[in-house]
C-alpha atoms as a PDB file:
ATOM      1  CA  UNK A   1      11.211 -20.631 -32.835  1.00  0.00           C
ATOM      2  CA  UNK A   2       8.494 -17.985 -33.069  1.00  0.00           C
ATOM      3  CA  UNK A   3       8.583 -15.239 -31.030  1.00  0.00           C
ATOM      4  CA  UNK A   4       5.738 -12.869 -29.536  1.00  0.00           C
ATOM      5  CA  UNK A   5       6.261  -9.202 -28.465  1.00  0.00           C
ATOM      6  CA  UNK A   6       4.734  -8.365 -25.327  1.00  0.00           C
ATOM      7  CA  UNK A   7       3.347  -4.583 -23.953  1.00  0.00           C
ATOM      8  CA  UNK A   8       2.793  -3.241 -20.705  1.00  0.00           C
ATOM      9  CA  UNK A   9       0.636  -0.396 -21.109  1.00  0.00           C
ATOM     10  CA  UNK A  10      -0.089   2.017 -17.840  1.00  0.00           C
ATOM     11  CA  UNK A  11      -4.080   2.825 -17.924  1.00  0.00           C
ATOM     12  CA  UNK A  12      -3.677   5.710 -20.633  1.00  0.00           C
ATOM     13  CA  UNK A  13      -2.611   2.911 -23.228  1.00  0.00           C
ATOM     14  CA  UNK A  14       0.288   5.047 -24.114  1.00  0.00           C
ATOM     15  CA  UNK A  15       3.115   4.872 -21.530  1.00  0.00           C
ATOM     16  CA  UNK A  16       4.770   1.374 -21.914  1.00  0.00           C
ATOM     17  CA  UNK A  17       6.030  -0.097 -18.561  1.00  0.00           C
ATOM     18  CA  UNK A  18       7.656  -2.632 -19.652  1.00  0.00           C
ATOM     19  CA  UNK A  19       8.273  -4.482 -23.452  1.00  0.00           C
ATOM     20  CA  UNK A  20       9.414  -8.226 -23.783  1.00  0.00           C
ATOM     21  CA  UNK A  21      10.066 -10.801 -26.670  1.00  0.00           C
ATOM     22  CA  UNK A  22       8.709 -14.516 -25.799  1.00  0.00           C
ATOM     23  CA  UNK A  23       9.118 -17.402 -27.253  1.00  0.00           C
ATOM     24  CA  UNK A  24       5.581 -19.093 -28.674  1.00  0.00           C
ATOM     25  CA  UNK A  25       4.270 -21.016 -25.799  1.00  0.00           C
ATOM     26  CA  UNK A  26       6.260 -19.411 -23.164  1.00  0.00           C
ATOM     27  CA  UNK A  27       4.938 -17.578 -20.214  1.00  0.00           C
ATOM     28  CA  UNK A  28       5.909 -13.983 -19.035  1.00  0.00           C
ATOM     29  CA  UNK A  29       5.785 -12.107 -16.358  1.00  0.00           C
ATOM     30  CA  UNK A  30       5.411  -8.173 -15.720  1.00  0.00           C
ATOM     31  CA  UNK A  31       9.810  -6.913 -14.608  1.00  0.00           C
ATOM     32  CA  UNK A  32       8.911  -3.567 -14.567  1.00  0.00           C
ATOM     33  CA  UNK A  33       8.189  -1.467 -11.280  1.00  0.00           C
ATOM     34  CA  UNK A  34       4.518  -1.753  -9.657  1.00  0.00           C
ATOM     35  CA  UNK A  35       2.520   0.738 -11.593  1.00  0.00           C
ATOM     36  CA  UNK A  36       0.351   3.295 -10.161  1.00  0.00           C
ATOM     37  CA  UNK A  37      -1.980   5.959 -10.360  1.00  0.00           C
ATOM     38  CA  UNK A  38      -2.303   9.326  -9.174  1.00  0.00           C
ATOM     39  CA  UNK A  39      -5.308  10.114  -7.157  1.00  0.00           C
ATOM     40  CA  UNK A  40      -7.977  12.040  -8.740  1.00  0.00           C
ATOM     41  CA  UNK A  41     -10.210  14.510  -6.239  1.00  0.00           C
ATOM     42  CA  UNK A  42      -8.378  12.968  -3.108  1.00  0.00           C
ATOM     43  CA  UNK A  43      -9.300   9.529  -4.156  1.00  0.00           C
ATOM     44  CA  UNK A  44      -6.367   6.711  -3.579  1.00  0.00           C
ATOM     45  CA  UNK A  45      -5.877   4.467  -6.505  1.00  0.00           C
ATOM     46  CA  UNK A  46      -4.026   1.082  -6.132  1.00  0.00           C
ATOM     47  CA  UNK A  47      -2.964  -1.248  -9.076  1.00  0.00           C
ATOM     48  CA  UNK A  48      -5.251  -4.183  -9.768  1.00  0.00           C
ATOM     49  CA  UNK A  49      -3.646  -6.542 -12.503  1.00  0.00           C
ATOM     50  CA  UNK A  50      -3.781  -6.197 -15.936  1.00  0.00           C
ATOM     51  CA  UNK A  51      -6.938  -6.413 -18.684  1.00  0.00           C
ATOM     52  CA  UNK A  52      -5.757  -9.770 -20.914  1.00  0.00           C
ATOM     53  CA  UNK A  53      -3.830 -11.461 -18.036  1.00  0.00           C
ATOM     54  CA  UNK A  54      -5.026 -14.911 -18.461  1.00  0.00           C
ATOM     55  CA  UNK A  55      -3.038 -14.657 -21.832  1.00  0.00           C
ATOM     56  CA  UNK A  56       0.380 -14.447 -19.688  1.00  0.00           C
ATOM     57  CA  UNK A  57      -0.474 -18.425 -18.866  1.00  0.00           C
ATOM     58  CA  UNK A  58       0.835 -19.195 -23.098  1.00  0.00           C
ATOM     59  CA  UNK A  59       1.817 -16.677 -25.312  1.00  0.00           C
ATOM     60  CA  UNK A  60       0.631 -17.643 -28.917  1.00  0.00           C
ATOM     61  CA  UNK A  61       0.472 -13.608 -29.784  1.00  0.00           C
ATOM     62  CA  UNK A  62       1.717 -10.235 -29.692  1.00  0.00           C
ATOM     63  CA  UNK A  63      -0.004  -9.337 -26.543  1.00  0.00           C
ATOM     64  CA  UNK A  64      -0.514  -5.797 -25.612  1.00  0.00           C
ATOM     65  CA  UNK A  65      -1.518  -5.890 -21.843  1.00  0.00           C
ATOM     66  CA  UNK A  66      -2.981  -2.592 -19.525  1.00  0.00           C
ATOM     67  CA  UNK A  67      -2.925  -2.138 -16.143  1.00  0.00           C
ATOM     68  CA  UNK A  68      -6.060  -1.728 -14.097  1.00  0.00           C
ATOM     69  CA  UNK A  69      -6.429  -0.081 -11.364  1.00  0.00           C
ATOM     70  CA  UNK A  70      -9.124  -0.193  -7.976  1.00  0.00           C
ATOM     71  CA  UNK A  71      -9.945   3.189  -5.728  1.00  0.00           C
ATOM     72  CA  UNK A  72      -8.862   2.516  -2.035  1.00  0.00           C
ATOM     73  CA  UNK A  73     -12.011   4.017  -1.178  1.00  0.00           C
ATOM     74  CA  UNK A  74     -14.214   0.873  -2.705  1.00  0.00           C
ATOM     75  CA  UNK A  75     -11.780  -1.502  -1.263  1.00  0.00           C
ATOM     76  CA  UNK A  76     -12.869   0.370   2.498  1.00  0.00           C
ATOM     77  CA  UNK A  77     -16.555   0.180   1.515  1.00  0.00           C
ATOM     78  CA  UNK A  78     -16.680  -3.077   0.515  1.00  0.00           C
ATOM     79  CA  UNK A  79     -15.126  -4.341   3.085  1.00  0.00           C
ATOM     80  CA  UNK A  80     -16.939  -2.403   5.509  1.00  0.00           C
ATOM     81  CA  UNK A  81     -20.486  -4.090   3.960  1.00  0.00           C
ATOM     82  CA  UNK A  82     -18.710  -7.501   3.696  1.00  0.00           C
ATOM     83  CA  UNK A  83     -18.081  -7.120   7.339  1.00  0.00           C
ATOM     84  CA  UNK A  84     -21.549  -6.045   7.968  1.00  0.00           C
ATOM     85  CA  UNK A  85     -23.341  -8.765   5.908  1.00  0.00           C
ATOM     86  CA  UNK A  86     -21.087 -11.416   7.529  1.00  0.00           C
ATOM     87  CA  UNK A  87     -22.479  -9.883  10.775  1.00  0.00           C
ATOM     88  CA  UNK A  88     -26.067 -10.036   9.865  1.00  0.00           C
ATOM     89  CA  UNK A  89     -25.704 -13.704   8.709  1.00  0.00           C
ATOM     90  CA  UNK A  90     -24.017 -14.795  12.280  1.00  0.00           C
ATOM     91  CA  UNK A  91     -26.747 -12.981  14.758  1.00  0.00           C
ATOM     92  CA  UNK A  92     -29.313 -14.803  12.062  1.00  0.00           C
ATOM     93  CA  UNK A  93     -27.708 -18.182  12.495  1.00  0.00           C
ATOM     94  CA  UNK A  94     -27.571 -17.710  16.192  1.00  0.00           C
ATOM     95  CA  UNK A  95     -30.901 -16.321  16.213  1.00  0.00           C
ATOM     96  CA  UNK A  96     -32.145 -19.831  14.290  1.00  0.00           C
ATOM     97  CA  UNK A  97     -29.927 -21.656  16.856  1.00  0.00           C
ATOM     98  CA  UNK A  98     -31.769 -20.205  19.681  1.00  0.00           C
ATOM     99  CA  UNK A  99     -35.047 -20.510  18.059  1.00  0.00           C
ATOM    100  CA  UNK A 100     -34.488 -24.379  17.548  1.00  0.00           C
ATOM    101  CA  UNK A 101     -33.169 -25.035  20.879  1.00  0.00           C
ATOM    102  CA  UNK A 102     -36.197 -23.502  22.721  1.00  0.00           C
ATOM    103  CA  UNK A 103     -38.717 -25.404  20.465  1.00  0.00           C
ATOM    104  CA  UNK A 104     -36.576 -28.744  21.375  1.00  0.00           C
ATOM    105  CA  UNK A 105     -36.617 -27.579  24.846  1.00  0.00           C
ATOM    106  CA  UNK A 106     -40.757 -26.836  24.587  1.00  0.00           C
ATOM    107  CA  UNK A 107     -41.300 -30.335  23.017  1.00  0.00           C
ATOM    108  CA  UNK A 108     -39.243 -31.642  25.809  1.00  0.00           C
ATOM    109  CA  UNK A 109     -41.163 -30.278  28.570  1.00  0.00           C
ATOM    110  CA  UNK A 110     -44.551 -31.090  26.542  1.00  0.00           C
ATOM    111  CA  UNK A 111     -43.689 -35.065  26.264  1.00  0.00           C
ATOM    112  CA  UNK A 112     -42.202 -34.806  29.981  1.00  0.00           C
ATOM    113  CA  UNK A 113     -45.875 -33.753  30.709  1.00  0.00           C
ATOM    114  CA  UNK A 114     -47.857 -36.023  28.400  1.00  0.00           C
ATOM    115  CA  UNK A 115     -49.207 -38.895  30.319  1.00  0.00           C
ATOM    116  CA  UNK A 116     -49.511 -41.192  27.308  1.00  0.00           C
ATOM    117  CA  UNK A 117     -47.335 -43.567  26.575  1.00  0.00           C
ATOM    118  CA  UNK A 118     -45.045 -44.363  23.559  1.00  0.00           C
ATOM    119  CA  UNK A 119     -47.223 -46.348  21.431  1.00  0.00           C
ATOM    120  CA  UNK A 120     -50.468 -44.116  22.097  1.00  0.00           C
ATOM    121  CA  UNK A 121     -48.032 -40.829  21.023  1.00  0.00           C
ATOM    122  CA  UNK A 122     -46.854 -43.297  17.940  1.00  0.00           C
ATOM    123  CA  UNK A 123     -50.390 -44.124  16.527  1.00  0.00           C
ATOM    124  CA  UNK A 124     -51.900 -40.532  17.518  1.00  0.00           C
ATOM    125  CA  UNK A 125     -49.220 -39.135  15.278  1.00  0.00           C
ATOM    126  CA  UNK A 126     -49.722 -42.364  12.304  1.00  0.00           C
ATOM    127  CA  UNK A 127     -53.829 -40.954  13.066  1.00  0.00           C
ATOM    128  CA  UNK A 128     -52.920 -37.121  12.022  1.00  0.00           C
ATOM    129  CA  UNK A 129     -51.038 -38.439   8.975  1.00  0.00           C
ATOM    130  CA  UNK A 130     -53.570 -40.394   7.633  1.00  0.00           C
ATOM    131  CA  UNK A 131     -56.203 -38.010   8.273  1.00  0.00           C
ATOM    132  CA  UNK A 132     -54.114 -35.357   6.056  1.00  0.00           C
ATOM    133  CA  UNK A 133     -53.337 -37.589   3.667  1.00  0.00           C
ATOM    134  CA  UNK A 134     -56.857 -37.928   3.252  1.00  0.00           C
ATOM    135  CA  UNK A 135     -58.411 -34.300   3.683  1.00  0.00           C
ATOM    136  CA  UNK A 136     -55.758 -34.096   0.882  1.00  0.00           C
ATOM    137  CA  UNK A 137     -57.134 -36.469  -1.560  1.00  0.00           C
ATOM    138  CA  UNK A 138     -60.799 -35.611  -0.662  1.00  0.00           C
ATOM    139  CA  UNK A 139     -59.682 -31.957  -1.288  1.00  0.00           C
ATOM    140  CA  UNK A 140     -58.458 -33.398  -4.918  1.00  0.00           C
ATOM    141  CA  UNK A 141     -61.339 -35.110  -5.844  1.00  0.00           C
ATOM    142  CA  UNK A 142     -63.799 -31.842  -4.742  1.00  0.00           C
ATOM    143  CA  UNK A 143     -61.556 -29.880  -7.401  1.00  0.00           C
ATOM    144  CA  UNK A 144     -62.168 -32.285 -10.128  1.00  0.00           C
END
């Protein structure tokens, strides 16, 4: 049976965390220790996978795999603006929610007050439609 070599490469693509032999079709898994990074200019680094990981799945190649790495300080910032954006959407949806439930409540109040009764609402509304309908079709045949 063929077998593939596989390399862990830290960031620098020259220190090797961690070597293995696979068998062709095999997957593999990273047995060395977590890598890391040493911050640069006070900012945290923390390890974020590896670039060619989907290739771990079925080996069918020498891989040659290197680690990637995320600054803590992103991480904070995005979830600060995830936070706030989820935020903004809620007081938007509850905003809408409020916004619906006092037109319901106005249309309420206005049919509690209208003195007509079902039908004449029914037909005043079939009226409107028709009457659009047709301002719409005259409005057509002016353009033509």
């Amino acid at each position: 049976m063929e077998q593939y070599e596989v390399i862990f490469l830290d960031e620098d693509k020259k220190t090797i965390l961690d070597r293995q032999f696979v068998n062709s079709g095999e997957s593999v898994k990273y047995k060395g220790k977590m890598p890391s990074k040493e911050p640069i200019n006070q900012v945290k680094y923390m390890f974020d996978g590896w670039i060619g990981e989907e290739k771990l799945e079925c080996v069918n190649e020498n891989l040659t795999l290197i680690a990637k790495y995320i600054a803590e300080t992103n991480l904070k910032e995005s979830e600060a603006l995830i936070n706030a954006s989820l935020e903004n959407a809620k007081n938007a949806n509850i905003h809408s929610v409020m916004e619906a439930g006092q037109k319901i409540a106005n249309a309420q109040k206005a049919l509690e007050n209208d003195t007509r009764t079902p039908e004449e609402i029914v037909n005043e509304i079939l009226q409107n439609g028709k009457a659009e309908i047709g301002a719409e079709v005259n409005k057509e045949n002016i353009e033509r």
